[in-house]
Protein backbone atom coordinates (compact mmCIF):
# COMPACT_ATOMS: atom_id res chain seq x y z
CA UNK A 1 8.68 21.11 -1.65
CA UNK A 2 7.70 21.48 2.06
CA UNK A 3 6.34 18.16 3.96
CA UNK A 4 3.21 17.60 5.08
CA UNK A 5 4.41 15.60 7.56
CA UNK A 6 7.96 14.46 8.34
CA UNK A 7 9.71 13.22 11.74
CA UNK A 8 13.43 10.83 11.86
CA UNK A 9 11.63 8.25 9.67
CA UNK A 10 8.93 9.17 7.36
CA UNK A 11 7.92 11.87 5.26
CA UNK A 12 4.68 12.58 3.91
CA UNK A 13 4.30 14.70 0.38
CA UNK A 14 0.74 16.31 -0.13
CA UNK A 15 0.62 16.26 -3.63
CA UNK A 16 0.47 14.21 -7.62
CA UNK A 17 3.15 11.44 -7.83
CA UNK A 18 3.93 12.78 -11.28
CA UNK A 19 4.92 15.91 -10.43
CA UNK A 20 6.99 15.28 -7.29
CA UNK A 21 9.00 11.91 -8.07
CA UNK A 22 11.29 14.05 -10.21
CA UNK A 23 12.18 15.51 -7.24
CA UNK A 24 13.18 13.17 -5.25
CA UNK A 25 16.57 10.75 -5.15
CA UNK A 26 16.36 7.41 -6.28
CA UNK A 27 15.20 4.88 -3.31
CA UNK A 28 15.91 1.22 -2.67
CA UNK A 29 12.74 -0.21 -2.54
CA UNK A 30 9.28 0.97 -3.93
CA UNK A 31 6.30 -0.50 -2.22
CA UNK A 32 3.23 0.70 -3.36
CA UNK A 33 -0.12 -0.11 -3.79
CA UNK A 34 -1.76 2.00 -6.82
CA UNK A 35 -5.52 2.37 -7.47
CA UNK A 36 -6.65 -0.86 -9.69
CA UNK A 37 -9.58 1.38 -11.68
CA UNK A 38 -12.31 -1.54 -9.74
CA UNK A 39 -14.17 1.20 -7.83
CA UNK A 40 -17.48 -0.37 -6.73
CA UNK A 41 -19.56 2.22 -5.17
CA UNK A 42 -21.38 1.51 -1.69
CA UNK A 43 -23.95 3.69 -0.52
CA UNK A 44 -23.51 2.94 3.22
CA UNK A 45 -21.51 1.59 5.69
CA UNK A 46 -23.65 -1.71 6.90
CA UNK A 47 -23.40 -5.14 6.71
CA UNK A 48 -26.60 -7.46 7.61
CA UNK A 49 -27.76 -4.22 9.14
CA UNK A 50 -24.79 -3.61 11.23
CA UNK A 51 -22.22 -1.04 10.97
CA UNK A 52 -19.12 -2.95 9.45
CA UNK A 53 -15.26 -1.89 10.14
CA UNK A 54 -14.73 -1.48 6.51
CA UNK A 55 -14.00 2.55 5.33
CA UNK A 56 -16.55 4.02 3.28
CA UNK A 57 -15.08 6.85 0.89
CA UNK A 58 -18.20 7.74 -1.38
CA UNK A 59 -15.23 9.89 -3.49
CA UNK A 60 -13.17 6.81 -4.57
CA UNK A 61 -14.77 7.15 -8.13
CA UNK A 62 -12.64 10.46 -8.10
CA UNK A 63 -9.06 8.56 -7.20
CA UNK A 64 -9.48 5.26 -8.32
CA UNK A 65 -7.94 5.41 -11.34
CA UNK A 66 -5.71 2.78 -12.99
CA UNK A 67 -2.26 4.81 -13.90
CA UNK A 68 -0.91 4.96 -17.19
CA UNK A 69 1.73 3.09 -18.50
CA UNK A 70 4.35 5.84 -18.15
CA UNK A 71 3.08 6.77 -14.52
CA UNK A 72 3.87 2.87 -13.16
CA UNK A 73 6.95 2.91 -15.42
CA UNK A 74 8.38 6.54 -13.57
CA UNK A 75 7.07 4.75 -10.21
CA UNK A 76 9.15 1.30 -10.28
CA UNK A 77 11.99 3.28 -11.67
CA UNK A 78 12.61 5.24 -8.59
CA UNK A 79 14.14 2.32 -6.56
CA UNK A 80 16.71 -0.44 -7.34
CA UNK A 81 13.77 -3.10 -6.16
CA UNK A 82 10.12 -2.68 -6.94
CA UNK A 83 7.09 -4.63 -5.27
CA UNK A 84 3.40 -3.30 -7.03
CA UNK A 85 0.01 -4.79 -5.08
CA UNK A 86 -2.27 -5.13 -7.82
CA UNK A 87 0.29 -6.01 -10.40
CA UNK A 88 -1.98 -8.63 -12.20
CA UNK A 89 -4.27 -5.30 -13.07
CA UNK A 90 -1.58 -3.86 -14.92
CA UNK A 91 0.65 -6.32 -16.33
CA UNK A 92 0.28 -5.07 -19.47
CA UNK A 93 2.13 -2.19 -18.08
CA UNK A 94 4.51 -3.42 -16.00
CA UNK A 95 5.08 -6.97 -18.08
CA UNK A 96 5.39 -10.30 -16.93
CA UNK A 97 6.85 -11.57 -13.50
CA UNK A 98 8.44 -14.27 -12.42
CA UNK A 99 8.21 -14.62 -8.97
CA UNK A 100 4.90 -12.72 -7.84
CA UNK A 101 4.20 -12.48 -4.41
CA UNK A 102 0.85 -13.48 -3.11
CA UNK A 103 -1.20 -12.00 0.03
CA UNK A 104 -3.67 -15.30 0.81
CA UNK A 105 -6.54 -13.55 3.07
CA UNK A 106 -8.01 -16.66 4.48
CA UNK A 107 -11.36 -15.31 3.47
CA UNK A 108 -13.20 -18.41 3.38
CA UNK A 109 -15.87 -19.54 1.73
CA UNK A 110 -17.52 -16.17 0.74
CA UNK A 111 -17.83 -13.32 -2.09
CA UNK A 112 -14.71 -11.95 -1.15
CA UNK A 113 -11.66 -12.52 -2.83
CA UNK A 114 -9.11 -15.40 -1.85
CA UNK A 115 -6.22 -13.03 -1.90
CA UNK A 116 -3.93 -10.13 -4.03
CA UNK A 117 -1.07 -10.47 -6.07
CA UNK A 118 1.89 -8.22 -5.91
CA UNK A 119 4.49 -7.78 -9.09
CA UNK A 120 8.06 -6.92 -8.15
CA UNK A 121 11.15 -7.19 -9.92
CA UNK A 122 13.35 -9.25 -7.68
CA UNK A 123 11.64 -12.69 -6.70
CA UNK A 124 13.37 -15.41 -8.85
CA UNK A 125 9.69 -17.68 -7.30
CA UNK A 126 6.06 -17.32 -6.05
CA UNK A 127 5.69 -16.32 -2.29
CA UNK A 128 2.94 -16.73 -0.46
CA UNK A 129 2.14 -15.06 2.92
CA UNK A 130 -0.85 -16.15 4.53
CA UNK A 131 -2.65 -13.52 6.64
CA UNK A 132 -6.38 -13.27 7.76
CA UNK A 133 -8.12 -10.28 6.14
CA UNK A 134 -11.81 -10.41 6.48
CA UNK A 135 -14.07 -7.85 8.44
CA UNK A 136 -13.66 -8.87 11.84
CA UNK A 137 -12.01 -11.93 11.07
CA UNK A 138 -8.34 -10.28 10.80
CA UNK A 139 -4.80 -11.83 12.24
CA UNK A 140 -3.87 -8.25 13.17
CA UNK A 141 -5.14 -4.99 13.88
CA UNK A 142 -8.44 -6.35 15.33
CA UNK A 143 -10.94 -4.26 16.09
CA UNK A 144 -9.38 -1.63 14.84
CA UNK A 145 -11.75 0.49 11.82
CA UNK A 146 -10.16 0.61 8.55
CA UNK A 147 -9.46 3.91 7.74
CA UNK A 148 -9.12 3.81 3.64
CA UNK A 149 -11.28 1.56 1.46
CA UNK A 150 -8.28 -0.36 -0.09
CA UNK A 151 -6.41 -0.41 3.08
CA UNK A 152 -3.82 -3.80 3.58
CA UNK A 153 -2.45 -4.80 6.84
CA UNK A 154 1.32 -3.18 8.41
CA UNK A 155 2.28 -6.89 8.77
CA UNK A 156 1.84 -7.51 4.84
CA UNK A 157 4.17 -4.40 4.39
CA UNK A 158 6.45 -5.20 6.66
CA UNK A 159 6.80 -8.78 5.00
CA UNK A 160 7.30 -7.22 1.61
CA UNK A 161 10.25 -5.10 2.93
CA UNK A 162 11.92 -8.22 5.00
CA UNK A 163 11.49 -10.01 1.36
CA UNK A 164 13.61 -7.43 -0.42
CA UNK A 165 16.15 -7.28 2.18
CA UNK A 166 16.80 -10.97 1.37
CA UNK A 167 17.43 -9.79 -2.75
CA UNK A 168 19.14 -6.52 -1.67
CA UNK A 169 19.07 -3.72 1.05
CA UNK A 170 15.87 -1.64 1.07
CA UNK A 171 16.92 0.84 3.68
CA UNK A 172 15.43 3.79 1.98
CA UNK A 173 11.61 2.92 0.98
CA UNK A 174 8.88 4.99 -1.43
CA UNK A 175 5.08 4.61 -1.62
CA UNK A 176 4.27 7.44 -4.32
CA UNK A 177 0.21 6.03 -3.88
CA UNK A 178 0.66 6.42 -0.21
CA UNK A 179 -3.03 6.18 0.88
CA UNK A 180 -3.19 5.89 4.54
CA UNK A 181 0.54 5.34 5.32
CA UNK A 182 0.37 1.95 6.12
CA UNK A 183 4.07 1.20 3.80
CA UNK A 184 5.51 3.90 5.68
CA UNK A 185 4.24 2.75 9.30
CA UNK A 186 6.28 -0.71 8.37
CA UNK A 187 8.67 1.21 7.51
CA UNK A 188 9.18 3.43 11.11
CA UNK A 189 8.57 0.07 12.78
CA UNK A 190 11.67 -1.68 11.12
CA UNK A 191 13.69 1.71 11.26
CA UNK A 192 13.58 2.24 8.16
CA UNK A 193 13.94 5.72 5.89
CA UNK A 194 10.13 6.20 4.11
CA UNK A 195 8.71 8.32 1.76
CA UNK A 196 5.09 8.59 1.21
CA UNK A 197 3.13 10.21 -1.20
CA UNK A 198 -0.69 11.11 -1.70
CA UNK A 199 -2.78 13.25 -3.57
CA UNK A 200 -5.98 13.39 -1.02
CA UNK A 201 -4.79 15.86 1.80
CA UNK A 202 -8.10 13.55 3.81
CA UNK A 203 -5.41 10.80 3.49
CA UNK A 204 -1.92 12.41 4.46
CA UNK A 205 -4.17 13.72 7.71
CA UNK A 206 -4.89 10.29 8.49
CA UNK A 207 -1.52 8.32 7.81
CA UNK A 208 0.40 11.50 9.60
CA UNK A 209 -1.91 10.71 12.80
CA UNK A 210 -0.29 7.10 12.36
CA UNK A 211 2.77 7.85 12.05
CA UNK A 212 2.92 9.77 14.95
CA UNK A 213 1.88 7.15 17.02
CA UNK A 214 4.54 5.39 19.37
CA UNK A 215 3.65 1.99 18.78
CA UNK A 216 0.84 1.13 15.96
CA UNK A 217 -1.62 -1.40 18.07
CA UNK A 218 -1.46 -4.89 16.42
């Protein structure tokens, strides 16, 4: 299968996970962040009237699907290690952890939620990493418009793969729910091999734009 976008780190697959993970070697490290099947639809981009940084994508009822059970299984079997955002969603697939690592968002007191949980096969004990997440409010990447609806920050991914490194090596990483490439822009930044996948071409436009970048601003 041809790239959609490739340079000495990353490569980007246009295409269904299913389909092209059989294709592909096995990796050490699968960081991913699936849909969770929560889609809440909003009908504009505005927050007390004012345009808000948060991406609008009025077609997320069309992707935001929950995988099956045999989907997530195929995914965390690619790699030796495994971290899933959204694990708690789909424990019932995936089974119980041990050691789930937690993404506190500082949110305050607010509608929003206090943080994420991520399931992964190779924490023996919780971790938490605390890191502000909350419109403008944001530790990194401020002022900077989010360009997908679910979108987490580089510095979250890059955690996750300095985590694994301490259980293992993750040299060579895999996001088959690739989204806007932030896994693999973590992944350039530490030097390490990355290989994304996504099934809206919108999507591998914007994370190949990324990618290409130098330096991602912070």
């Amino acid at each position: 299968m041809t790239p959609y976008y490739q340079d000495d780190y990353a490569t980007i697959f246009h295409g269904d996970c299913r389909e092209i993970l059989p294709t592909l070697d096995r990796v050490d490290l699968v960081l991913t962040d699936p849909p969770y099947g929560i889609f809440k639809r909003v009908d504009d981009g505005k927050m007390f009237g004012k345009d808000t940084i948060y991406s609008i994508d009025k077609s997320a009822s069309q992707w935001d699907k929950r995988p099956d059970t045999q989907t997530l299984l195929d995914v965390i079997h690619a790699g030796t290690m495994w971290v899933v955002w959204g694990g708690n969603y789909m424990a019932a697939s995936l089974g119980e952890c041990r050691g789930p690592m937690i993404w506190n968002k500082k949110t305050g007191d607010n509608g929003y939620a206090d943080g994420e949980c991520a399931w992964n096969n190779f924490q023996s004990t919780l971790r938490i990493y605390d890191h502000q997440w909350c419109g403008a409010f944001k530790d990194s990447e401020r002022g900077q418009r989010a360009v997908h609806p679910t979108q987490k920050p580089v510095e979250l991914m890059r955690w996750c793969i300095v985590q694994a490194d301490k259980k293992g090596v993750a040299n060579t990483i895999l996001d088959p729910f690739m989204g806007s490439g932030t896994t693999l822009r973590a992944a350039k930044d530490l030097q390490r091999k990355a290989i994304g996948i996504e099934i809206e071409e919108k999507y591998c436009e914007i994370a190949a734009r990324r990618l290409a970048q130098e330096v991602l601003p912070l």
